[in-house]
C-alpha atoms as a PDB file:
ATOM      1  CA  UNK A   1     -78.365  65.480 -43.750  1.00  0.00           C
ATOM      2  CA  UNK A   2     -78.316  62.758 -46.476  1.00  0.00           C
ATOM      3  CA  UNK A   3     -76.547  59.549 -44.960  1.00  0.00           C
ATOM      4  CA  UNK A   4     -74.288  59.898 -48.225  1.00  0.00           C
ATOM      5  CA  UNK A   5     -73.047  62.926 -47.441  1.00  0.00           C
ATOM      6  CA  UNK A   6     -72.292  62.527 -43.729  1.00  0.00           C
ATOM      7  CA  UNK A   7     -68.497  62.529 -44.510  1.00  0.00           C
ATOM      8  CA  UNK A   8     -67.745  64.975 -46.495  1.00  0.00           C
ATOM      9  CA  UNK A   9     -66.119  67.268 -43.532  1.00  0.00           C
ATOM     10  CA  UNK A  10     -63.619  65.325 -44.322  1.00  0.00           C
ATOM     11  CA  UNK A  11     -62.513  65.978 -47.982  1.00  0.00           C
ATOM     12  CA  UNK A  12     -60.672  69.333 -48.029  1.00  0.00           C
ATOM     13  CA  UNK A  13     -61.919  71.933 -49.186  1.00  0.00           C
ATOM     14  CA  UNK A  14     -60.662  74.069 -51.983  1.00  0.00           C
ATOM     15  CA  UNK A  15     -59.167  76.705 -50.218  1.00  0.00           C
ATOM     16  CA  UNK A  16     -56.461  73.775 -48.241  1.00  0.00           C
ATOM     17  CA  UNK A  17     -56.330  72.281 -51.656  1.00  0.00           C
ATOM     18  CA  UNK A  18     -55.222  75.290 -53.426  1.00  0.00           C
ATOM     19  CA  UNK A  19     -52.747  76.476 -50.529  1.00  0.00           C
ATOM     20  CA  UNK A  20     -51.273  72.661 -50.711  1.00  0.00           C
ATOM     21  CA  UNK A  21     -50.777  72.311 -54.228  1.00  0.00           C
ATOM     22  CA  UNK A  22     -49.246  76.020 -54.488  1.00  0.00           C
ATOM     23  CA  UNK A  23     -46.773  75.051 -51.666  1.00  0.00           C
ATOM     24  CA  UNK A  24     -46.105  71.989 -53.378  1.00  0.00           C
ATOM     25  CA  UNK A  25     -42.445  71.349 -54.734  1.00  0.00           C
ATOM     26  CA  UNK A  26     -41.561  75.215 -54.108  1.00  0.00           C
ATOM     27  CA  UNK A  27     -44.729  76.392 -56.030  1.00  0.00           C
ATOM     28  CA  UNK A  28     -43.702  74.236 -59.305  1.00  0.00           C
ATOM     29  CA  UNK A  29     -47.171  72.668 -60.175  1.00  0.00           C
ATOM     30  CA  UNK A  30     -46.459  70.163 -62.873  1.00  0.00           C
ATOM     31  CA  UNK A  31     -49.769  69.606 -65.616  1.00  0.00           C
ATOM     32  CA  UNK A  32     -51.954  67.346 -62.830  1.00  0.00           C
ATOM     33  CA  UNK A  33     -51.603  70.424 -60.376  1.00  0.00           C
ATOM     34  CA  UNK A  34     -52.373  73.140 -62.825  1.00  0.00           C
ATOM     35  CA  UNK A  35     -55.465  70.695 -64.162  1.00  0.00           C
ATOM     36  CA  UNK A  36     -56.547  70.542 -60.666  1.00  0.00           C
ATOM     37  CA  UNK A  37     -56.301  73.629 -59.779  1.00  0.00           C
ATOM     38  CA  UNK A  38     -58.142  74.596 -63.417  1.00  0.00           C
ATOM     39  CA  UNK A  39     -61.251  72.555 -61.406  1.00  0.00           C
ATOM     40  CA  UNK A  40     -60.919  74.461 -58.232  1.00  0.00           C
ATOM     41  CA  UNK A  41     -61.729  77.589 -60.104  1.00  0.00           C
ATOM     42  CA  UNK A  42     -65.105  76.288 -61.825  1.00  0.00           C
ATOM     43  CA  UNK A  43     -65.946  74.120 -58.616  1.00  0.00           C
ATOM     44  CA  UNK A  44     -65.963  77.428 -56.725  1.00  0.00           C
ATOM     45  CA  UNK A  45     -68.656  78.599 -58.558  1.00  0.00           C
ATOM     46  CA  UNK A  46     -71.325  76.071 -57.719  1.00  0.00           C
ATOM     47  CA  UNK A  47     -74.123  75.831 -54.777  1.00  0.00           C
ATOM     48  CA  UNK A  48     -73.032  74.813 -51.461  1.00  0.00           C
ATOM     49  CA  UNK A  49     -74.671  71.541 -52.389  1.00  0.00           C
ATOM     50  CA  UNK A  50     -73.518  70.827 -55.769  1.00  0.00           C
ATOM     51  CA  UNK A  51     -69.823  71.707 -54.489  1.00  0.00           C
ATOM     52  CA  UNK A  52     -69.854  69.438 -51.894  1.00  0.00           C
ATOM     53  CA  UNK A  53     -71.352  66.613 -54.347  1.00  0.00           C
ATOM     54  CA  UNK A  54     -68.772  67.742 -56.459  1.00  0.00           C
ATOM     55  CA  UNK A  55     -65.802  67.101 -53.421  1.00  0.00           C
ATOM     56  CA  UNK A  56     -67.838  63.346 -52.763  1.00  0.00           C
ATOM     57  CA  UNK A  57     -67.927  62.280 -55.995  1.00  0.00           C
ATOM     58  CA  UNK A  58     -64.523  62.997 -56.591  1.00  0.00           C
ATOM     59  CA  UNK A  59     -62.874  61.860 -53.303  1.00  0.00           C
ATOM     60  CA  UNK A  60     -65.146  58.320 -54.519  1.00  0.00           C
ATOM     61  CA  UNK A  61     -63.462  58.406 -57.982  1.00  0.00           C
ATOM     62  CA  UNK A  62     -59.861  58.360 -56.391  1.00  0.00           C
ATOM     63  CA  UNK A  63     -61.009  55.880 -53.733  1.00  0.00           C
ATOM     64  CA  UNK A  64     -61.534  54.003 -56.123  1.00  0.00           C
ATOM     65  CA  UNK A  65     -58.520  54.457 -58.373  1.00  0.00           C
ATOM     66  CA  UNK A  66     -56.550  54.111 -54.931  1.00  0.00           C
ATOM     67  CA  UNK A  67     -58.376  50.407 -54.642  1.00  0.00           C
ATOM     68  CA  UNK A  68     -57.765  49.131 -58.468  1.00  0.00           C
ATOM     69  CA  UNK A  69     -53.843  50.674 -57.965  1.00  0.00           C
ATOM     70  CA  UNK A  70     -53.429  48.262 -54.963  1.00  0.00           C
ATOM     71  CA  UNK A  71     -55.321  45.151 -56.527  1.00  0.00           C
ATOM     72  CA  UNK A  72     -52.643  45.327 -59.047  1.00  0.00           C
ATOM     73  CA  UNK A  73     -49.242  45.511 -57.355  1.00  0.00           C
ATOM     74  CA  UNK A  74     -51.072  42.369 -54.879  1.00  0.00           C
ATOM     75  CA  UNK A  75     -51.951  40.292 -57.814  1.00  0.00           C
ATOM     76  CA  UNK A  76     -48.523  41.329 -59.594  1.00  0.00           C
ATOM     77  CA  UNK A  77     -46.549  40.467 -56.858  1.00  0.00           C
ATOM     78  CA  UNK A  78     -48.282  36.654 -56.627  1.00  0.00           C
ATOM     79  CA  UNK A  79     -47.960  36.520 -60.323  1.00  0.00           C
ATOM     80  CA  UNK A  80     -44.503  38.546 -61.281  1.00  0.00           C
ATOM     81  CA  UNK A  81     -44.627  39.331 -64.819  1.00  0.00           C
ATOM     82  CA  UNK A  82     -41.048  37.391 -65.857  1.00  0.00           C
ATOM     83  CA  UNK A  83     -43.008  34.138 -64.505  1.00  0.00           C
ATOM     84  CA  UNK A  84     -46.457  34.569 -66.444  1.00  0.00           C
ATOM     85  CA  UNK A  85     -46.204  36.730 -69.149  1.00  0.00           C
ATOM     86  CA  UNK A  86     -48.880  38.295 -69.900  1.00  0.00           C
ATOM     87  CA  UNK A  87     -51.273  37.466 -67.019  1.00  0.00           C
ATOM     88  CA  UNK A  88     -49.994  40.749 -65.078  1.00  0.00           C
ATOM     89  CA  UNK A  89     -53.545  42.744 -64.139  1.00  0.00           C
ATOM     90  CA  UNK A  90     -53.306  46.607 -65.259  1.00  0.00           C
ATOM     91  CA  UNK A  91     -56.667  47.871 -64.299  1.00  0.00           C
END
């Protein structure tokens, strides 16, 4: 197995994802859900392989969203907007 792929057991696969988004705010998906669920369908129809590529490269992309989110709020809350105008990071 490719050391890059050694984790992926542990990104859900689409069948939990499906089952948690449905059950999700008494089955009201909002537009994220629906997009998401929009992927599920096409993602189902790749390779073993290419689906579980797919899951990693994903899973990375909100890692990494997850990172930038919490770089913000820490440099926002050492530099609070009403003190330095301006110099607030939005990444």
């Amino acid at each position: 197995m490719e050391e890059s792929m050694k984790h992926l057991h542990k990104i859900p696969n689409n069948n939990n994802m499906i089952q948690y988004l449905r059950s999700k705010h008494n089955n009201e998906l909002d537009e994220t859900d629906n997009l998401m669920l929009g992927y599920t369908k096409t993602i189902q129809k790749f390779t073993p392989r290419r689906q579980a590529v797919t899951k990693m490269k994903i899973a990375q992309l909100i890692m990494q969203q997850e990172l930038k989110m919490k770089l913000t709020e820490a440099v926002n809350r050492v530099l609070p907007h009403h003190q330095y105008k301006g110099i607030g990071v939005i990444i």
